[in-house]
Protein backbone atom coordinates (compact mmCIF):
# COMPACT_ATOMS: atom_id res chain seq x y z
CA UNK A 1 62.43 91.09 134.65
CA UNK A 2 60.97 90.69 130.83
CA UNK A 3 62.02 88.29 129.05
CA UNK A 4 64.99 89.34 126.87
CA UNK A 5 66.23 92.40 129.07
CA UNK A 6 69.90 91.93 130.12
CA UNK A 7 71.41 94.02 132.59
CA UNK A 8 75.41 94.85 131.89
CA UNK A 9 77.55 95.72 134.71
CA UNK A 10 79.89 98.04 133.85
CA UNK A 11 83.53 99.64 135.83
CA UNK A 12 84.98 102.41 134.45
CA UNK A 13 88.32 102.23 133.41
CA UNK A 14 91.34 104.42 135.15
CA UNK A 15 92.34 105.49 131.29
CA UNK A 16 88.65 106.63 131.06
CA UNK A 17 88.96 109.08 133.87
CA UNK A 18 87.39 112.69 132.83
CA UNK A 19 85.47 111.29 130.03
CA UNK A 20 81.68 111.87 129.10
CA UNK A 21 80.14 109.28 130.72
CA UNK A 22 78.70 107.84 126.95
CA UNK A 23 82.65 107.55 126.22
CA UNK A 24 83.40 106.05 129.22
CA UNK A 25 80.85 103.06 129.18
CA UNK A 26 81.22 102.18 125.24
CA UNK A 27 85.18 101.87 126.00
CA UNK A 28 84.19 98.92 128.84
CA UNK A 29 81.05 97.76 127.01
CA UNK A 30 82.24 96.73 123.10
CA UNK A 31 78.68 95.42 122.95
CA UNK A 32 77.14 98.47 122.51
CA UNK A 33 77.95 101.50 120.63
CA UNK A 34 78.16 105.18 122.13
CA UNK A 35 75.01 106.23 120.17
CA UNK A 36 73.06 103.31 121.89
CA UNK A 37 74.47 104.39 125.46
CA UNK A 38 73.46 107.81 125.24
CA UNK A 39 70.24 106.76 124.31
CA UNK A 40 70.02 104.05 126.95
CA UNK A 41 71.31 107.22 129.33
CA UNK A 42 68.76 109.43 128.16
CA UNK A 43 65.81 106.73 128.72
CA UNK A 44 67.17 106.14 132.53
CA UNK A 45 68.49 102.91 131.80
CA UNK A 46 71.73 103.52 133.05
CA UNK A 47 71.93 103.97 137.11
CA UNK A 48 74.62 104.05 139.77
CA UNK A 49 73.67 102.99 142.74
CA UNK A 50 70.45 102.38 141.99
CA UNK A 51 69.71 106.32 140.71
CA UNK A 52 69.52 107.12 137.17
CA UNK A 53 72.26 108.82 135.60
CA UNK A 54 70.41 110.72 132.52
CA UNK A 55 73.00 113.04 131.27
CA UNK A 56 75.27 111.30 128.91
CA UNK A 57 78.00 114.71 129.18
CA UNK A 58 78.49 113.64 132.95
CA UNK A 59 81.90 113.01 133.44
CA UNK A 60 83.18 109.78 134.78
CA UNK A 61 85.23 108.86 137.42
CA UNK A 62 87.89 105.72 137.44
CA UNK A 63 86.15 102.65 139.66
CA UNK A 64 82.65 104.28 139.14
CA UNK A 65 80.51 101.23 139.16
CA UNK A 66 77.32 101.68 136.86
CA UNK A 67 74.33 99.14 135.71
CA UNK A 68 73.64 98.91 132.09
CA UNK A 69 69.87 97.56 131.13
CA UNK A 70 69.54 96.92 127.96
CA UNK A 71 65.63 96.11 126.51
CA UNK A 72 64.88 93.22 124.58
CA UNK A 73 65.40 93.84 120.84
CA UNK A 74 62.38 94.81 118.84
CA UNK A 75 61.77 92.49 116.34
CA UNK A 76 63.97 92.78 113.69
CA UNK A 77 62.45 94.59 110.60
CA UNK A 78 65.46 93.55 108.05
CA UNK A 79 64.19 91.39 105.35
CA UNK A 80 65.44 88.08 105.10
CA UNK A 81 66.85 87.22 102.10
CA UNK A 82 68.53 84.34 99.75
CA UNK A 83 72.18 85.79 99.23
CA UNK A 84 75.04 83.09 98.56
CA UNK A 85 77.31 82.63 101.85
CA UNK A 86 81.05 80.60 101.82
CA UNK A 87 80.47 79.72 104.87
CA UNK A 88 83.87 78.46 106.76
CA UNK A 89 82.56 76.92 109.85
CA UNK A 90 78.85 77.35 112.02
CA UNK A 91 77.47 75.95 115.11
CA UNK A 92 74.47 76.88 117.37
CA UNK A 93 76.34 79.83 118.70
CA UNK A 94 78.12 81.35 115.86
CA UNK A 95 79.16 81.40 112.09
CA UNK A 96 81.96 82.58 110.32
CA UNK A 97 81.53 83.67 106.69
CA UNK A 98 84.03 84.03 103.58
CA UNK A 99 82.67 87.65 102.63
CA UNK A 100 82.98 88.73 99.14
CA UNK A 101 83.89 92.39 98.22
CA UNK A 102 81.14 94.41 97.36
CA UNK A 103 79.00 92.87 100.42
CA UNK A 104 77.78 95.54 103.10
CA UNK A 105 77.81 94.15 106.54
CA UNK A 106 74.35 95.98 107.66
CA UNK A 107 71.95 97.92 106.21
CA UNK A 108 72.04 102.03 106.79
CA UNK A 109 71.62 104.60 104.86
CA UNK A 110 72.06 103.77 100.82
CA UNK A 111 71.81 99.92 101.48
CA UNK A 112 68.98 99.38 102.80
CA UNK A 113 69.42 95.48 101.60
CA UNK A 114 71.15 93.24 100.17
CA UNK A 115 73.71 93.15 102.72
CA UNK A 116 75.14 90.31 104.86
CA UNK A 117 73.01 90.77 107.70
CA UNK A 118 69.74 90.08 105.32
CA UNK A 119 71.74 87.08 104.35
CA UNK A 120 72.78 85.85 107.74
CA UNK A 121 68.93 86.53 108.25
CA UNK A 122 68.24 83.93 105.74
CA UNK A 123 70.88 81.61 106.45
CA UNK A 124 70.51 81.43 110.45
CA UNK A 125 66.15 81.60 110.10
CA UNK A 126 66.67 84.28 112.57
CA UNK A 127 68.61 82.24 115.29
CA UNK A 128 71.17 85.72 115.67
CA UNK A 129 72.24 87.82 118.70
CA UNK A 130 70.22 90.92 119.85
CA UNK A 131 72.84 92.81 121.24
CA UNK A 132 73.62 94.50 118.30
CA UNK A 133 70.07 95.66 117.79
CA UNK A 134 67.43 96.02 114.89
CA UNK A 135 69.92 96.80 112.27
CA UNK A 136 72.64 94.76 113.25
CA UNK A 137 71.79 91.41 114.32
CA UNK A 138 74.88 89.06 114.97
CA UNK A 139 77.24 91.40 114.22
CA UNK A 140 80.02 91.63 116.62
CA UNK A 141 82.87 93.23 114.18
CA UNK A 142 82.44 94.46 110.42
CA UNK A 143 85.03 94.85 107.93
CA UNK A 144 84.65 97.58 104.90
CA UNK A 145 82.19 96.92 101.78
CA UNK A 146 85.28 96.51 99.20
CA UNK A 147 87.39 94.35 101.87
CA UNK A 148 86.90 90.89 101.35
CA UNK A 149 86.68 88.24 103.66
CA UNK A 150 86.66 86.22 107.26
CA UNK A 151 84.21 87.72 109.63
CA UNK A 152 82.28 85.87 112.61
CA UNK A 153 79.16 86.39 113.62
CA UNK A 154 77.16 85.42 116.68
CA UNK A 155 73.72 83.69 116.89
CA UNK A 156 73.53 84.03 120.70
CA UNK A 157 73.79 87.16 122.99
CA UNK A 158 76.03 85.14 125.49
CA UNK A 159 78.19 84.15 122.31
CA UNK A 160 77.89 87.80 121.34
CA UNK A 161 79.02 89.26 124.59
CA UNK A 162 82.18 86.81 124.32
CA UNK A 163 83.61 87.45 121.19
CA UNK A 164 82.89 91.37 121.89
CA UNK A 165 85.24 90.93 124.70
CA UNK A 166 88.29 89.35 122.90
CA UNK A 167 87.57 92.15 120.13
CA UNK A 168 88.23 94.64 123.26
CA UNK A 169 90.85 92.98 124.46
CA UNK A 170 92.88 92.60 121.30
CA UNK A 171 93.13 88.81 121.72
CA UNK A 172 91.98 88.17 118.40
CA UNK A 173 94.03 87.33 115.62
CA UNK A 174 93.27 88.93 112.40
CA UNK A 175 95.80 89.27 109.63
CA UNK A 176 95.17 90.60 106.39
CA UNK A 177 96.82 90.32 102.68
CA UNK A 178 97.08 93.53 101.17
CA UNK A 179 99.01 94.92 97.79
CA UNK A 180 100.49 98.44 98.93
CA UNK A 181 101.97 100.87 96.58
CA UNK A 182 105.80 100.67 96.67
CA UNK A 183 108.32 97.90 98.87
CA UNK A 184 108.73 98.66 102.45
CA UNK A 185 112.04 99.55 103.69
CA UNK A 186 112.55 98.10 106.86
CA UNK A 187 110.58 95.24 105.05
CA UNK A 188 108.86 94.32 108.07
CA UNK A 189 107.60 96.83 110.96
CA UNK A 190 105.01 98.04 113.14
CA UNK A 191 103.09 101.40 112.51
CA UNK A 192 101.52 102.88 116.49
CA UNK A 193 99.53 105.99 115.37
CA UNK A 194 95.79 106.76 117.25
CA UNK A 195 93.02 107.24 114.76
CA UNK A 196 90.02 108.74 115.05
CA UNK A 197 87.55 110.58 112.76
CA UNK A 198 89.35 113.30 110.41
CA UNK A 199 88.38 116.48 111.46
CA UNK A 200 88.28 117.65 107.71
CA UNK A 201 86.39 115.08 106.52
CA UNK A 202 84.19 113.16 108.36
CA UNK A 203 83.48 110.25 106.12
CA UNK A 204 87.57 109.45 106.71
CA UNK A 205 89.59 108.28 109.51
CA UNK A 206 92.88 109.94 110.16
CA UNK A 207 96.03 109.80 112.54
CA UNK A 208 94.92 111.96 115.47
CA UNK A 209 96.65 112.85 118.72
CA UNK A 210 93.76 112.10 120.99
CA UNK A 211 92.90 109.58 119.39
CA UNK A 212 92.36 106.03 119.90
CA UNK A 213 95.24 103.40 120.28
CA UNK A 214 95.73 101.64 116.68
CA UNK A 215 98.84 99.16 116.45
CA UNK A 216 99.40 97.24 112.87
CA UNK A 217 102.06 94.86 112.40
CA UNK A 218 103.10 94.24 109.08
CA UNK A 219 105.26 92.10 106.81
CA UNK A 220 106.75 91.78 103.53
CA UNK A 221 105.75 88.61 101.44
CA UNK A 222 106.39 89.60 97.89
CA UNK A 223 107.87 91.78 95.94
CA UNK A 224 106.07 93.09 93.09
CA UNK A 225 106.56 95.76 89.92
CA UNK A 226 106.65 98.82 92.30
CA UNK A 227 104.46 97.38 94.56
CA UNK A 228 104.59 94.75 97.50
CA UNK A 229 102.25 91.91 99.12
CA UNK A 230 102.02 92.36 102.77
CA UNK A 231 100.15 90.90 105.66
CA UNK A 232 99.00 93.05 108.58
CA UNK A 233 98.67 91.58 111.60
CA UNK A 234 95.97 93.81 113.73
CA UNK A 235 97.05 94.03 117.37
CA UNK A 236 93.88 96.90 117.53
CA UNK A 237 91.38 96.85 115.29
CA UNK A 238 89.54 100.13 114.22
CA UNK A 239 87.91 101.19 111.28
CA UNK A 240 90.12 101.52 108.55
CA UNK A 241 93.37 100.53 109.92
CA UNK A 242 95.07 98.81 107.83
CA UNK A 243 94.50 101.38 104.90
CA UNK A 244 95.68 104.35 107.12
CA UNK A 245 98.22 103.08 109.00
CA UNK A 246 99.83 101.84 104.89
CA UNK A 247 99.07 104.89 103.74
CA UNK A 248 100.77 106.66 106.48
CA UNK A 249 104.11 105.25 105.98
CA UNK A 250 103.94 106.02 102.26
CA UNK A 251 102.25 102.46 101.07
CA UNK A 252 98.69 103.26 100.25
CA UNK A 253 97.27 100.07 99.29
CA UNK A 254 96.21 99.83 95.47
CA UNK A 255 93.18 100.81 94.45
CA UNK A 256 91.98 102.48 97.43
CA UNK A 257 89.67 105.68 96.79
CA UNK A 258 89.92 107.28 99.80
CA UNK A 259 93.53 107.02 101.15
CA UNK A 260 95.91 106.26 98.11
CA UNK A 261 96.45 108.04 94.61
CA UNK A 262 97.35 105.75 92.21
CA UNK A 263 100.85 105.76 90.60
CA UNK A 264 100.38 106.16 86.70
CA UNK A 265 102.88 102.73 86.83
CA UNK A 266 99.63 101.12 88.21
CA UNK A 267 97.42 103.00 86.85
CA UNK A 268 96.68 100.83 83.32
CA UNK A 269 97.15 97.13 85.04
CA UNK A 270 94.23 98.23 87.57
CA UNK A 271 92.21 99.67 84.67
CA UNK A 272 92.93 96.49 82.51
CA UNK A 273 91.48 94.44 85.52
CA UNK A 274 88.69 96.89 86.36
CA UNK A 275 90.26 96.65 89.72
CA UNK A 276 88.52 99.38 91.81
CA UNK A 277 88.68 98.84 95.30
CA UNK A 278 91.04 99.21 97.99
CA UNK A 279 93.56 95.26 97.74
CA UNK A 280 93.00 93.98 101.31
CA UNK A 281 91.70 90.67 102.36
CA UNK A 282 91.25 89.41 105.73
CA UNK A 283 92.90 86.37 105.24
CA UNK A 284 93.11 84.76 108.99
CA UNK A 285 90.21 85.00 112.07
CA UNK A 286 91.63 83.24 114.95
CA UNK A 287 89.57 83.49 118.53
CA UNK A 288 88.81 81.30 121.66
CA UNK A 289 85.36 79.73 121.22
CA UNK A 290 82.94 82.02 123.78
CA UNK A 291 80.66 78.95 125.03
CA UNK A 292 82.97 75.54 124.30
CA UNK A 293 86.32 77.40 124.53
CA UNK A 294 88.23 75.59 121.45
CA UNK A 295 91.02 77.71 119.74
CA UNK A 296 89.36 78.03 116.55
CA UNK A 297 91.29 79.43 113.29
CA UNK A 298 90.19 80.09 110.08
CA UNK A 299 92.24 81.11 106.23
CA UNK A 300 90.92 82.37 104.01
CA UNK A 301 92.98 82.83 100.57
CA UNK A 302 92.92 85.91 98.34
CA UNK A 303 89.91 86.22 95.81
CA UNK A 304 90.35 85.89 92.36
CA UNK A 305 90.56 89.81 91.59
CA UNK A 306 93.42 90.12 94.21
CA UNK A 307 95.06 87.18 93.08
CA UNK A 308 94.94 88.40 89.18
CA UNK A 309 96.39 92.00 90.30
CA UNK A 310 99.41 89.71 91.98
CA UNK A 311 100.17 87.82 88.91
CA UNK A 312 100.11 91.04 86.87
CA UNK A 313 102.71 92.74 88.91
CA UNK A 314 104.79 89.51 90.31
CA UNK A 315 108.02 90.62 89.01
């Protein structure tokens, strides 16, 4: 076998039953992303039984047993370059980094640079996992642009393959500060709603029946002017869950463009401050260490533009 080629064995799951067969594997493989199986699919990399399965509509069956090889990366054509990093702990297999708001995680379409991958690039002089491909190197999870903080990355594929796993299985813990419009009433609660994709808008994520499983725990750790400090303890963790799941129970966080509308009692302290992103900080990353096992935890406290938007509304 080259060099570099892993192969991925892969069950599907009895939830998964009926599903396109792309759906099916990226639910039991976190490592890769549906796009990547159907491409793998289409190429004959993915076989049962030795035969290649090429259609990625095929549907699966619970127990079916499939093989998953996955090429060596191509070289990675991401420019390296010399952005600042808080770093909050590295080894030979992984790093975890203090990101700032206003950081993209990878490059795509409108930031082609400048993002943390180009500075993980930099920082790690290339020593970061394949699995996630060209564009995505080390990068097991992501948090949005204008969220700040903890995120881990991994330098090795057999690092990367671990900490996808605990991602999949929801045994990480990741709680997040946010300011949400408005005091909760039960002050503390849990919000179970599936998102998925809006099918209005597809640059959003909305509650959805069919969607997938998204549980946020939250509590009350402040009251502010109209407002509220809350941490959100992820039990799932999909894209934008935090600021739907808020949102949906009538506490948008402040400041977020996509899922709140400001209240015109917030309106002048979050011009004042120039405050313009969505008030969420991912404030604790706790996971098992993939290759020495250690119970690692990191904090992480709010930035200086969250903090200022506290003082301004600590009643």
């Amino acid at each position: 076998m080259d060099r570099g080629v892993s192969i991925i064995q892969a069950t599907i799951a009895a939830a998964a039953d009926g599903w396109r067969l792309d759906r099916a594997l990226a639910d039991v493989v976190p490592t890769l992303s549906r796009e990547r199986l159907k491409v793998l699919i289409n190429a004959g990399q993915v076989t049962r039984d030795g035969v290649a399965v090429r259609d990625p509509a095929k549907r699966a069956s619970a127990g079916e047993q499939f093989s998953v090889t996955v090429p060596a990366p191509a070289p990675a054509h991401n420019e390296a370059q010399d952005i600042p990093l808080v770093v909050a702990f590295e080894d030979e297999h992984l790093i975890v980094v203090d990101k700032p708001a206003g950081l993209v995680v990878h490059p795509a379409a409108g930031n082609l640079d400048g993002t943390l991958v180009n500075a993980l690039l930099h920082h790690c002089g290339g020593s970061l996992s394949g699995i996630g491909g060209v564009a995505r190197p080390g990068i097991v999870h992501r948090i949005d642009k204008d969220t700040s903080g903890l995120m881990v990355a991994a330098k090795t594929d057999r690092t990367h393959v671990g900490l996808a796993k605990q991602f999949a299985d929801h045994s990480i813990d990741r709680r997040y500060k946010a300011i949400v419009a408005g005091r909760p009433m039960p002050p503390d609660g849990k919000v179970d709603a599936p998102l998925a994709r809006s099918p209005h808008n597809r640059k959003k994520v909305a509650i959805v029946a069919n969607g997938k499983r998204a549980v946020t725990h939250f509590r009350t750790e402040h009251r502010l002017r109209e407002a509220a400090l809350v941490e959100c303890r992820l039990e799932t963790g999909r894209t934008h869950q935090v600021r739907v799941h808020m949102a949906s129970i009538g506490h948008a966080l402040l400041g977020d463009p996509a899922y709140g509308r400001t209240k015109q009692v917030h309106k002048r302290t979050l011009d004042e401050l120039a405050f313009h992103r969505q008030a969420l900080h991912a404030a604790r990353l706790g996971f098992v260490h993939p290759i020495t096992n250690e119970m690692l935890t990191f904090d992480s406290v709010m930035p200086a533009d969250m903090q200022e938007l506290f003082s301004q509304l600590d009643v």
